[in-house]
PDB file of N, CA and C in Angstrom:
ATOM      1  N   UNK A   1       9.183  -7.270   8.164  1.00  0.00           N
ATOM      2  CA  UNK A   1       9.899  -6.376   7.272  1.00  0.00           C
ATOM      3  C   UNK A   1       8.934  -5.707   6.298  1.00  0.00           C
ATOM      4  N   UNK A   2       7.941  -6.745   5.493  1.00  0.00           N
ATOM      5  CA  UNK A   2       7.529  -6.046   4.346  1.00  0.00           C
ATOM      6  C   UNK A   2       5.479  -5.953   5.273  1.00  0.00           C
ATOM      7  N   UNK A   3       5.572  -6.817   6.277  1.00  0.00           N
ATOM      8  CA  UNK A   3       4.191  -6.745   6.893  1.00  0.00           C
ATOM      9  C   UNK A   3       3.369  -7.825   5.784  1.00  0.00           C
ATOM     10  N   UNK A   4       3.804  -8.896   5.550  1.00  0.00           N
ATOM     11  CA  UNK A   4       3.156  -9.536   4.507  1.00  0.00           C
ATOM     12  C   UNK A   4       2.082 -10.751   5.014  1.00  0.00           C
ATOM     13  N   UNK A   5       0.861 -10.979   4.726  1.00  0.00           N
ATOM     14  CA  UNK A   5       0.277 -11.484   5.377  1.00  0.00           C
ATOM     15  C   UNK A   5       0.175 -13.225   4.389  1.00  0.00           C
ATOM     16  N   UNK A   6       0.040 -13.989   5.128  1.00  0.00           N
ATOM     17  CA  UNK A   6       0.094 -15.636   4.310  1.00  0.00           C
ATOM     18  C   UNK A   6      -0.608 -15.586   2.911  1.00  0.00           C
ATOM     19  N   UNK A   7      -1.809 -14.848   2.606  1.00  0.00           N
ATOM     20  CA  UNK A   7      -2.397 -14.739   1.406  1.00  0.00           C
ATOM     21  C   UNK A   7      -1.551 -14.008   0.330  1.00  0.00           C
ATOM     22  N   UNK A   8      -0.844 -12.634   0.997  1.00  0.00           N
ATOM     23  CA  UNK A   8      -0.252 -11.726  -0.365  1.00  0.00           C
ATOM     24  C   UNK A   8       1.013 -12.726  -0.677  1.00  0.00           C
ATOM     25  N   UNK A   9       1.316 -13.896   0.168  1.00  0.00           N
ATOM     26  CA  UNK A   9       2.755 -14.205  -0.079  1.00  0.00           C
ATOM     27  C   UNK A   9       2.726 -15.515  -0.710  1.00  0.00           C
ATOM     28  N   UNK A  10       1.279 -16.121  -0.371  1.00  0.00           N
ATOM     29  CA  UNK A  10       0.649 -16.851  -1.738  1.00  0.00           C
ATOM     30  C   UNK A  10       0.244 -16.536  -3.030  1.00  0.00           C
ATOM     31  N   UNK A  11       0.049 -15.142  -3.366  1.00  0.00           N
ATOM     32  CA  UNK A  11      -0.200 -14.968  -4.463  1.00  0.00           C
ATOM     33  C   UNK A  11       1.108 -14.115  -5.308  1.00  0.00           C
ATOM     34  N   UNK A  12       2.095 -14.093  -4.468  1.00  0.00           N
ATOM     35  CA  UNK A  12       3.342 -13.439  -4.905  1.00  0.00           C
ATOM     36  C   UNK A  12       3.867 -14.844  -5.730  1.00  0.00           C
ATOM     37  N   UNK A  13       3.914 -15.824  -4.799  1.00  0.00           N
ATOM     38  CA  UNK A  13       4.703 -17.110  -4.936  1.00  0.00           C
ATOM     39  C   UNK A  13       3.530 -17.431  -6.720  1.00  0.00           C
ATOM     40  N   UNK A  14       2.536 -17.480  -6.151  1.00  0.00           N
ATOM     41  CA  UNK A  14       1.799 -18.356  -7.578  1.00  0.00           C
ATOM     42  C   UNK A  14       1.974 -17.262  -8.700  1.00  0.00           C
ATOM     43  N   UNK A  15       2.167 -15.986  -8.819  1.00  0.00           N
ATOM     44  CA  UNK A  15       2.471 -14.863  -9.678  1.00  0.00           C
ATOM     45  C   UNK A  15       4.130 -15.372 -10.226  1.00  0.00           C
ATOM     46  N   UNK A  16       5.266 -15.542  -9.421  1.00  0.00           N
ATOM     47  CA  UNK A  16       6.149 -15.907  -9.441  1.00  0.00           C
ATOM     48  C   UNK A  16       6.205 -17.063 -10.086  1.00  0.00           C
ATOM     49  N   UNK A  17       5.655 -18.188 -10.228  1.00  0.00           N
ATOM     50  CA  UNK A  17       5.132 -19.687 -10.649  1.00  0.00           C
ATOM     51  C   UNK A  17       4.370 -19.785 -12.267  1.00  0.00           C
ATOM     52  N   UNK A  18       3.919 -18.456 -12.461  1.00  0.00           N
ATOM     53  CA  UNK A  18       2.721 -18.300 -13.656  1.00  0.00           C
ATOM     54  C   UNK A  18       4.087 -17.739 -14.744  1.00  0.00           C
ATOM     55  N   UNK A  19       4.972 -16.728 -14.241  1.00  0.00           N
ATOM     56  CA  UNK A  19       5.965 -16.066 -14.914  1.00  0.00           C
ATOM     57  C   UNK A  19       7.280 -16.786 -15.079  1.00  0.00           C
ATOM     58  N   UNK A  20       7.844 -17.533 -14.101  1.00  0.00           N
ATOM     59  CA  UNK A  20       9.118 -17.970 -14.849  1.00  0.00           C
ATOM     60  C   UNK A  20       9.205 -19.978 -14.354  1.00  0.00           C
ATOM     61  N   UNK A  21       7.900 -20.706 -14.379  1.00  0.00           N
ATOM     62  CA  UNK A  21       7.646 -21.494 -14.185  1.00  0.00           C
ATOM     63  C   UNK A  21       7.895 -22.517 -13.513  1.00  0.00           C
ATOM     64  N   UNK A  22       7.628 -23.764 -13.245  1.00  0.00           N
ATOM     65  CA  UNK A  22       8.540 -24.355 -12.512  1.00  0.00           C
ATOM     66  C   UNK A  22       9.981 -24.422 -12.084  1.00  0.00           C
ATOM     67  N   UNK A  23      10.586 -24.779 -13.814  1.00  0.00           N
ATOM     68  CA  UNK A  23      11.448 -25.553 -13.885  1.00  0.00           C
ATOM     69  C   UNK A  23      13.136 -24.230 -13.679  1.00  0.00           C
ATOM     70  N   UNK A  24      12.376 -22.931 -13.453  1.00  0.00           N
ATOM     71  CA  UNK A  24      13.200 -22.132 -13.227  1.00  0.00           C
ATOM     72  C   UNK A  24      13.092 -21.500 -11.579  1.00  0.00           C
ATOM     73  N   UNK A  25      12.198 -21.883 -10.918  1.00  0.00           N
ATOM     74  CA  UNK A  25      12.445 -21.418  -9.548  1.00  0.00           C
ATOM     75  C   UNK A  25      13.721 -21.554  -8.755  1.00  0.00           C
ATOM     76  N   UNK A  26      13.977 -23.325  -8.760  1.00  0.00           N
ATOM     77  CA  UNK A  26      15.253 -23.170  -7.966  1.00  0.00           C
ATOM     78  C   UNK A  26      16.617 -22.285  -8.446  1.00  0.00           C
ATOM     79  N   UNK A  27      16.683 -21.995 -10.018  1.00  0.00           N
ATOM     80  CA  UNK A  27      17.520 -21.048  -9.784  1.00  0.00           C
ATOM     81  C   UNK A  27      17.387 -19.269  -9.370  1.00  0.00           C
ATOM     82  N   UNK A  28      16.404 -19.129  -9.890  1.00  0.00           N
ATOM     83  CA  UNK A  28      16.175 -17.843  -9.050  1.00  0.00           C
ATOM     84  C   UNK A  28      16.053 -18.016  -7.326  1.00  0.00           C
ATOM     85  N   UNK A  29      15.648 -19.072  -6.957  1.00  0.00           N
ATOM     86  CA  UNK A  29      16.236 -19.014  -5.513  1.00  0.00           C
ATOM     87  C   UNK A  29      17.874 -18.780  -4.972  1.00  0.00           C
ATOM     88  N   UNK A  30      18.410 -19.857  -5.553  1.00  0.00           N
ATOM     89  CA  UNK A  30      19.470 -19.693  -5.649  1.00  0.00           C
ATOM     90  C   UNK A  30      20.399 -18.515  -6.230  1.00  0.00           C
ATOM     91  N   UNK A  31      20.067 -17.540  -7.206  1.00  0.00           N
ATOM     92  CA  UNK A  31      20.788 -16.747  -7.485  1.00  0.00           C
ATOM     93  C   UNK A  31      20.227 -15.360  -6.067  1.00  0.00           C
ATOM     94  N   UNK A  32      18.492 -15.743  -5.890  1.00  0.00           N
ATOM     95  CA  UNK A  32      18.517 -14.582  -4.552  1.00  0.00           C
ATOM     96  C   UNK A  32      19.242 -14.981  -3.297  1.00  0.00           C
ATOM     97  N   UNK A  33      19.443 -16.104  -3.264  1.00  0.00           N
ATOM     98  CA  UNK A  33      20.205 -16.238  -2.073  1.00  0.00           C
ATOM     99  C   UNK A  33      21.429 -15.788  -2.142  1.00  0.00           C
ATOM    100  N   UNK A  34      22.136 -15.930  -3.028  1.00  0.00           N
ATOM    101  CA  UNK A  34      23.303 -15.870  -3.325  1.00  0.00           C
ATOM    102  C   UNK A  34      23.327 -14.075  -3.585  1.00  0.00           C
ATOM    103  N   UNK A  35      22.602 -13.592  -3.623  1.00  0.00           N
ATOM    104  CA  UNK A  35      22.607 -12.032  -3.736  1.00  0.00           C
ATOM    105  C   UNK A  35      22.591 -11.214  -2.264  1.00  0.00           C
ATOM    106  N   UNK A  36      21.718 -12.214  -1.317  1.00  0.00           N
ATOM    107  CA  UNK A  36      21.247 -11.884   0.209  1.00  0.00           C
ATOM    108  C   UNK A  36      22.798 -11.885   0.471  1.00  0.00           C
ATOM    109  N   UNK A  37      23.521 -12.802   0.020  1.00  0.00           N
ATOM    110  CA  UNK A  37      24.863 -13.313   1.028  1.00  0.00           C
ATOM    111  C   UNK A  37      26.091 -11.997   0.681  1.00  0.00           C
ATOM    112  N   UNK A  38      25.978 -11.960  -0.645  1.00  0.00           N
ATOM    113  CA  UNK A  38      27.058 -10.507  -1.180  1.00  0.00           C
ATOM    114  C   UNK A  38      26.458  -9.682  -0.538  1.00  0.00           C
ATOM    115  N   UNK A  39      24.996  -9.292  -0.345  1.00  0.00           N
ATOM    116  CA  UNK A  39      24.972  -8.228   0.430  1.00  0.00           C
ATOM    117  C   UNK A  39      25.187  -7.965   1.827  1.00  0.00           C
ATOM    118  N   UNK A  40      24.998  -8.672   2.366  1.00  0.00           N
ATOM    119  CA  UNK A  40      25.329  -9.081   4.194  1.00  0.00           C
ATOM    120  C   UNK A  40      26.734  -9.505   4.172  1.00  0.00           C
ATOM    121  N   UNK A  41      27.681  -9.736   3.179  1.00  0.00           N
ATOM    122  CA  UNK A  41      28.775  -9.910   3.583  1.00  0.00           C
ATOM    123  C   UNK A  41      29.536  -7.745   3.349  1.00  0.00           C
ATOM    124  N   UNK A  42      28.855  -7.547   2.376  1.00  0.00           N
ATOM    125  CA  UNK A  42      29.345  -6.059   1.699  1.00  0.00           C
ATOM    126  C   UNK A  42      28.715  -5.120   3.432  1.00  0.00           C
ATOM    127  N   UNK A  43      27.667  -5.655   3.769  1.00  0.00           N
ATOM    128  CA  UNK A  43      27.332  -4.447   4.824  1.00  0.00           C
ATOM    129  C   UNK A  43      28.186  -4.637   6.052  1.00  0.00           C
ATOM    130  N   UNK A  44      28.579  -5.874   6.327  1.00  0.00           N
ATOM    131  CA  UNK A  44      29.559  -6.177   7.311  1.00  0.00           C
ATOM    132  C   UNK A  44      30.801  -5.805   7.473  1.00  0.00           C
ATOM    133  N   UNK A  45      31.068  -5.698   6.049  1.00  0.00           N
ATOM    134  CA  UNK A  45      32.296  -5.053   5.534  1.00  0.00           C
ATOM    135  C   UNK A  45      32.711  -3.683   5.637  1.00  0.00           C
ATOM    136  N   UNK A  46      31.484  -3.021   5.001  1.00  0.00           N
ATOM    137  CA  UNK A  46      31.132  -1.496   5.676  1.00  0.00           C
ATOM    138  C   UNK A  46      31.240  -1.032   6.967  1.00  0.00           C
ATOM    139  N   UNK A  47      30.416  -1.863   8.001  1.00  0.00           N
ATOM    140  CA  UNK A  47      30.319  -1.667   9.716  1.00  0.00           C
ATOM    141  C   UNK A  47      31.609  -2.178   9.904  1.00  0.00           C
ATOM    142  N   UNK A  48      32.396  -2.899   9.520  1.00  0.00           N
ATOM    143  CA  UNK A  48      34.126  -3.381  10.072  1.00  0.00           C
ATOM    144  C   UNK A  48      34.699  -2.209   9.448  1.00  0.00           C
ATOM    145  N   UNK A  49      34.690  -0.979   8.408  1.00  0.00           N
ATOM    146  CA  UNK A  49      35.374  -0.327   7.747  1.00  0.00           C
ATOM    147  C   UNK A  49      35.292   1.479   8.759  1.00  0.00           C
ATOM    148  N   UNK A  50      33.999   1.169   9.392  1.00  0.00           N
ATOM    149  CA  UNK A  50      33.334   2.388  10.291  1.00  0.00           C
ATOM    150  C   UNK A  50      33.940   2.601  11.227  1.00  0.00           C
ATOM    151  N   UNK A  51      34.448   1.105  11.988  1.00  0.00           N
ATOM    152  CA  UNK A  51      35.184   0.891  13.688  1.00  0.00           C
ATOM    153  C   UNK A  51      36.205   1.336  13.339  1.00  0.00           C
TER     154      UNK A  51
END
């Protein structure tokens, strides 16, 4: 998708780690996941609204 190679996605993650620190990752995981899912449920919704 983004062409990301193991190094840029190590230094995204430790950039990510330096800024909102440990003890806040799992919820920003959790709130992106939870953002992936409204959106894949909203585009599904769209393509069922097209047929």
């Amino acid at each position: 998708m983004f062409n990301l190679g193991f190094q840029e996605i190590l230094i995204v993650f430790l950039i990510v780690m330096l800024l909102f620190g440990p003890s806040q990752l799992p919820k920003l995981a959790r709130g992106l996941g939870n953002a992936m899912r409204e959106f894949k449920k909203a585009t599904k919704e769209v393509e069922e609204g097209l047929k």
